[in-house]
C-alpha atoms as a PDB file:
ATOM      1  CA  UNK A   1       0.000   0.000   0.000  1.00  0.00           C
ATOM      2  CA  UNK A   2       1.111   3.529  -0.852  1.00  0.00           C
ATOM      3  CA  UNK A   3       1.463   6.261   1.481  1.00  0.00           C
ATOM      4  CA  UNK A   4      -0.288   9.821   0.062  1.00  0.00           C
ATOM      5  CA  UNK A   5       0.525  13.683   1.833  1.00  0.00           C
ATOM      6  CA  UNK A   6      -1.338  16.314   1.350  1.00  0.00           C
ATOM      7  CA  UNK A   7      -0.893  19.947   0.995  1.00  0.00           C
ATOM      8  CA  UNK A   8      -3.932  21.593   2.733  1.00  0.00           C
ATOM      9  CA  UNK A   9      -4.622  25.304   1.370  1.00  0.00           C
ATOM     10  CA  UNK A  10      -7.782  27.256   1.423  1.00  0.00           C
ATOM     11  CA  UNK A  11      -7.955  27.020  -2.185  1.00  0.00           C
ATOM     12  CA  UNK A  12      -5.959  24.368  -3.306  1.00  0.00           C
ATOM     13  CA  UNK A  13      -4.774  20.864  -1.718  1.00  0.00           C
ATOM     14  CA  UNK A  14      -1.168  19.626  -2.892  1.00  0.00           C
ATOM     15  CA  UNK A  15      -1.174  15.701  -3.190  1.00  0.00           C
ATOM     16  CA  UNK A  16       1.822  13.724  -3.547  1.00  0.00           C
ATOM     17  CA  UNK A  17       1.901   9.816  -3.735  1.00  0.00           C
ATOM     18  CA  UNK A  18       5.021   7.333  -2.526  1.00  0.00           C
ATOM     19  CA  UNK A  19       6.406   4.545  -4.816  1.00  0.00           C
ATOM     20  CA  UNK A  20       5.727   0.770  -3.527  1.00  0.00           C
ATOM     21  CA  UNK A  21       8.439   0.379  -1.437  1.00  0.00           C
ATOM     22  CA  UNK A  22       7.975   3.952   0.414  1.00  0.00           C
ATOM     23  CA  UNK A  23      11.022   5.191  -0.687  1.00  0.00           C
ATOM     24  CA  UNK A  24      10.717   8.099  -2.748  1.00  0.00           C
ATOM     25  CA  UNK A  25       7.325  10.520  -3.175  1.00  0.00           C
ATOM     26  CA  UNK A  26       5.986  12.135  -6.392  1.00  0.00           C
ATOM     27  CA  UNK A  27       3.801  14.559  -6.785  1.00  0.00           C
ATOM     28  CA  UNK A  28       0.394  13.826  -8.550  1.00  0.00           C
ATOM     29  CA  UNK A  29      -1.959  16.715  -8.693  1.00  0.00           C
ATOM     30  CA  UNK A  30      -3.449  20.241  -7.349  1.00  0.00           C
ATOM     31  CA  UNK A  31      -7.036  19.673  -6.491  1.00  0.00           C
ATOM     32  CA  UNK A  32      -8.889  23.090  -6.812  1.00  0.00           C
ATOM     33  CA  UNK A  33     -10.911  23.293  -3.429  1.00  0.00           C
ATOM     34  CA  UNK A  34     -14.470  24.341  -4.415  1.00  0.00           C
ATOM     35  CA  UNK A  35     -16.201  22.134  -1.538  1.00  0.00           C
ATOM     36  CA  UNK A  36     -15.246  19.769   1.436  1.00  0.00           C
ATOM     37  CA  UNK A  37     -17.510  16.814  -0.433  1.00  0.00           C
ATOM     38  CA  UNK A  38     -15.704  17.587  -3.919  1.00  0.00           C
ATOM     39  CA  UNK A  39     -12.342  17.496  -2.105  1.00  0.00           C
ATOM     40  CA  UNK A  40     -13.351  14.243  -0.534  1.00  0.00           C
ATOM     41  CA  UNK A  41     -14.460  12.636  -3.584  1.00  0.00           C
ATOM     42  CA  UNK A  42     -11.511  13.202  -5.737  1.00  0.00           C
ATOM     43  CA  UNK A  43      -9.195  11.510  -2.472  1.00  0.00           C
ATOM     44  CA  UNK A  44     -11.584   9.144  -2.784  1.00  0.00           C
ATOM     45  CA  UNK A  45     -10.812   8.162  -6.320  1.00  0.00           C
ATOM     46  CA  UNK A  46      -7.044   9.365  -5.095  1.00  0.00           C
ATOM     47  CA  UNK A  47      -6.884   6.594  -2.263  1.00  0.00           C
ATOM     48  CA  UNK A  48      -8.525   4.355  -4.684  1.00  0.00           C
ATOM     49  CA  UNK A  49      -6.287   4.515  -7.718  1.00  0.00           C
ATOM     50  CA  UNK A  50      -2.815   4.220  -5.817  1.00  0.00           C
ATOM     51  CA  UNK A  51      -4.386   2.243  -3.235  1.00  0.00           C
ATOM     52  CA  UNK A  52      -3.170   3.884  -0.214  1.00  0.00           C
ATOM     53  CA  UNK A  53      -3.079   2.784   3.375  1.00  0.00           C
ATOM     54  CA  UNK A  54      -2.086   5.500   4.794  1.00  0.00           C
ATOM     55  CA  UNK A  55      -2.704   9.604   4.318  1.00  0.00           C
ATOM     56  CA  UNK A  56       0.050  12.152   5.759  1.00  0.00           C
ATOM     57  CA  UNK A  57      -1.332  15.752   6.200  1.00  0.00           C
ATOM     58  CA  UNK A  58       0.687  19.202   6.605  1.00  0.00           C
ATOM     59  CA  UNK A  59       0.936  20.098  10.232  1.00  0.00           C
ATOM     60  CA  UNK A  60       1.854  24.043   9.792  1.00  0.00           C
ATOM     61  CA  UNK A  61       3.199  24.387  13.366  1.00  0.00           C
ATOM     62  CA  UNK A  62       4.674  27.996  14.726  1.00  0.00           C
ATOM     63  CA  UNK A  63       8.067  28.229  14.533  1.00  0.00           C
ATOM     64  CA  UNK A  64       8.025  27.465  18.203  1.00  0.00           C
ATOM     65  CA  UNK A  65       6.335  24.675  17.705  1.00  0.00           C
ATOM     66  CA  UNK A  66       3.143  25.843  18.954  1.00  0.00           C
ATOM     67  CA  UNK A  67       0.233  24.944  17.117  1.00  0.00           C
ATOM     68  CA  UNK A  68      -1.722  28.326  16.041  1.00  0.00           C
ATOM     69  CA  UNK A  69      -5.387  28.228  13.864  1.00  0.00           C
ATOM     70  CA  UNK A  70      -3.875  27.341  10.658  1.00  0.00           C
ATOM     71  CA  UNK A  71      -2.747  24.060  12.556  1.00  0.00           C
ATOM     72  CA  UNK A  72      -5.884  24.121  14.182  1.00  0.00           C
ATOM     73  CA  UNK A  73      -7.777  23.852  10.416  1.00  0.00           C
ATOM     74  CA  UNK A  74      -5.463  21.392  10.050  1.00  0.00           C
ATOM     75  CA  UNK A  75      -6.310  18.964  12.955  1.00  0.00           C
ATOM     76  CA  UNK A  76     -10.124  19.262  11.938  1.00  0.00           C
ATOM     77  CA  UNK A  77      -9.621  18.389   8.312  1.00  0.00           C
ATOM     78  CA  UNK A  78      -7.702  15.666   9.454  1.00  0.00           C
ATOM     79  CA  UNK A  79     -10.654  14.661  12.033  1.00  0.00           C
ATOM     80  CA  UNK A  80     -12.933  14.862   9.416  1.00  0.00           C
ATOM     81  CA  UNK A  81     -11.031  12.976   6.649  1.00  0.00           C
ATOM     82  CA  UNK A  82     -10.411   9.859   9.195  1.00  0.00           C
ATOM     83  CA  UNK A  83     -14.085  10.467   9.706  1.00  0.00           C
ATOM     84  CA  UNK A  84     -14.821   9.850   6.072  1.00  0.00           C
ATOM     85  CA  UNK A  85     -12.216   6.953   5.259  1.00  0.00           C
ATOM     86  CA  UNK A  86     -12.051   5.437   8.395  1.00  0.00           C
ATOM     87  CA  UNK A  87     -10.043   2.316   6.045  1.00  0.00           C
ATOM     88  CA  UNK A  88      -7.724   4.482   6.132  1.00  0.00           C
ATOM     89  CA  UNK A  89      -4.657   5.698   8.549  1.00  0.00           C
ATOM     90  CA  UNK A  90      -4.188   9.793   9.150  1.00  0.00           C
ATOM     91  CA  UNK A  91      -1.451  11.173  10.252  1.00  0.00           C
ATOM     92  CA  UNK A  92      -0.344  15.026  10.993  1.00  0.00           C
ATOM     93  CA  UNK A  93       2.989  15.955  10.093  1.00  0.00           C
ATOM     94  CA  UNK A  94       5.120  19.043  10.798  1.00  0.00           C
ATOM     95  CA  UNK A  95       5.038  20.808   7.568  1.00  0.00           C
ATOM     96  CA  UNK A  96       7.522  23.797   8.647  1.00  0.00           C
ATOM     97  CA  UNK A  97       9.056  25.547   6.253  1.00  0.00           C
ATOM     98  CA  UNK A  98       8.042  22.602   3.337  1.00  0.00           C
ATOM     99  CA  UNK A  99       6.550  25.361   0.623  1.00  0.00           C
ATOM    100  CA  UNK A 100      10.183  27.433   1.260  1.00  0.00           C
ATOM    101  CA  UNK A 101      11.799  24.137   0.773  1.00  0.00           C
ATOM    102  CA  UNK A 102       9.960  23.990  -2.372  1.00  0.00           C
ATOM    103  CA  UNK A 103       9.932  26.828  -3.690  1.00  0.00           C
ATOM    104  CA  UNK A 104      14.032  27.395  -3.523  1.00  0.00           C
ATOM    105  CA  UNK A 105      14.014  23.776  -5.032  1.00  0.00           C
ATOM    106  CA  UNK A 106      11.548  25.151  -8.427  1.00  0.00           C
ATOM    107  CA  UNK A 107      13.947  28.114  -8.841  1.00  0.00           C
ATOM    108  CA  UNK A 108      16.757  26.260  -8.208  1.00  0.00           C
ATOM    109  CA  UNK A 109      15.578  24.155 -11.207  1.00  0.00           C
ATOM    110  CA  UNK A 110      14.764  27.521 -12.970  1.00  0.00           C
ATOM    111  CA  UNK A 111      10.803  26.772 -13.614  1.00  0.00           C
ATOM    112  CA  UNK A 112       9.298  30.420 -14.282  1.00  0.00           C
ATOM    113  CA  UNK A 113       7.206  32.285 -11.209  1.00  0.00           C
ATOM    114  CA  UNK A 114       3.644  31.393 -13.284  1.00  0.00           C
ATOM    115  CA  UNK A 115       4.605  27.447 -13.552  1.00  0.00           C
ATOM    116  CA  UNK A 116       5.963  27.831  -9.435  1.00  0.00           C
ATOM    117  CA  UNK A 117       2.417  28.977  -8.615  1.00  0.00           C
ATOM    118  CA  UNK A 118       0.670  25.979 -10.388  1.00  0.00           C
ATOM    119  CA  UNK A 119       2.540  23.243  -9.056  1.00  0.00           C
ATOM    120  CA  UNK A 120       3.816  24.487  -5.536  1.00  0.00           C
ATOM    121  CA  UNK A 121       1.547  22.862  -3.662  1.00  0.00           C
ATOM    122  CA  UNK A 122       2.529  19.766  -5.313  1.00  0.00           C
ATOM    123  CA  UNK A 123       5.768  20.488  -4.301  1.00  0.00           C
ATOM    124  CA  UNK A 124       5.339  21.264  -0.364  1.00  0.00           C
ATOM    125  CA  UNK A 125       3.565  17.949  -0.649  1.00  0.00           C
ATOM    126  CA  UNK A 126       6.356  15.979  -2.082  1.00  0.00           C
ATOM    127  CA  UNK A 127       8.343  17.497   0.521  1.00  0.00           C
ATOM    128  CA  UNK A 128       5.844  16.942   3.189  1.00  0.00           C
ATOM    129  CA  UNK A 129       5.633  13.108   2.094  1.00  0.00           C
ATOM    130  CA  UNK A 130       9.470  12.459   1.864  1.00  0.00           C
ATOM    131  CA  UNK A 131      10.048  13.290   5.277  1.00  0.00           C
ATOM    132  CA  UNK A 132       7.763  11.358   6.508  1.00  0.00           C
ATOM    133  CA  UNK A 133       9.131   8.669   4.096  1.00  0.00           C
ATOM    134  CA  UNK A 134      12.708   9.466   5.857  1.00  0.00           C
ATOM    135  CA  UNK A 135      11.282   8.956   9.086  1.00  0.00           C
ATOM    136  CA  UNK A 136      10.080   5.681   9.032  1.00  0.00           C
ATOM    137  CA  UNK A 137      14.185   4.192   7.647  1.00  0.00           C
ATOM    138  CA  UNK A 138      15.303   5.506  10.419  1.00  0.00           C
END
């Protein structure tokens, strides 16, 4: 079973997918948030498709590590997803500084600023995913 992260924004959710043997994480898609129930559909046919046992969300934590309303949001989604796909694991994860990471990693590979704002949130969730990935070799 694959392992998907997600992303969360307030008008987009970043999805990225790991490979089989939860090495490595690629990013899939940018789901356009119009609606909680057309978010959950589309995972739906997400979790379906590359058969995943296990979702990763976001955490964005304070610097301090203090958990402010964005993280807040966060929890609930999360709440609400296990809610809805109770098959399947959720798990938080601190998401500091991933769309930074990101974003010096699109420049670094000199993709223009209007391709960096389409797949960014891709991106933070590849990020997102392969330290989580990290985390469970070590």
């Amino acid at each position: 079973m694959r392992i998907l992260a997600l992303d969360v924004g307030d008008k987009t959710i970043g999805v990225a997918a790991s490979d089989l043997l939860l090495f490595t994480a690629q990013g899939v898609e940018v789901i356009r948030r119009t609606s909680l129930e057309k978010d959950f559909i589309r995972l739906g046919e997400l979790i379906t498709q590359y058969e995943v046992g296990t979702i990763v969300i976001g955490l964005p934590k304070n610097m301090n590590g203090s958990i402010g309303p964005r993280g807040e949001m966060m929890q609930q989604f999360a709440a609400n997803l296990q809610e809805h796909f109770p098959q399947t694991k959720v798990h938080l994860w601190d998401e500091r500084l991933s769309t930074v990471a990101a974003t010096k990693a699109l420049i670094s590979a000199d993709v223009s600023r209007a391709k960096r704002k389409k797949v960014i949130d891709k991106m933070a969730a590849v990020f997102i995913l392969q330290g989580y990935l990290d985390s469970l070799s070590c």
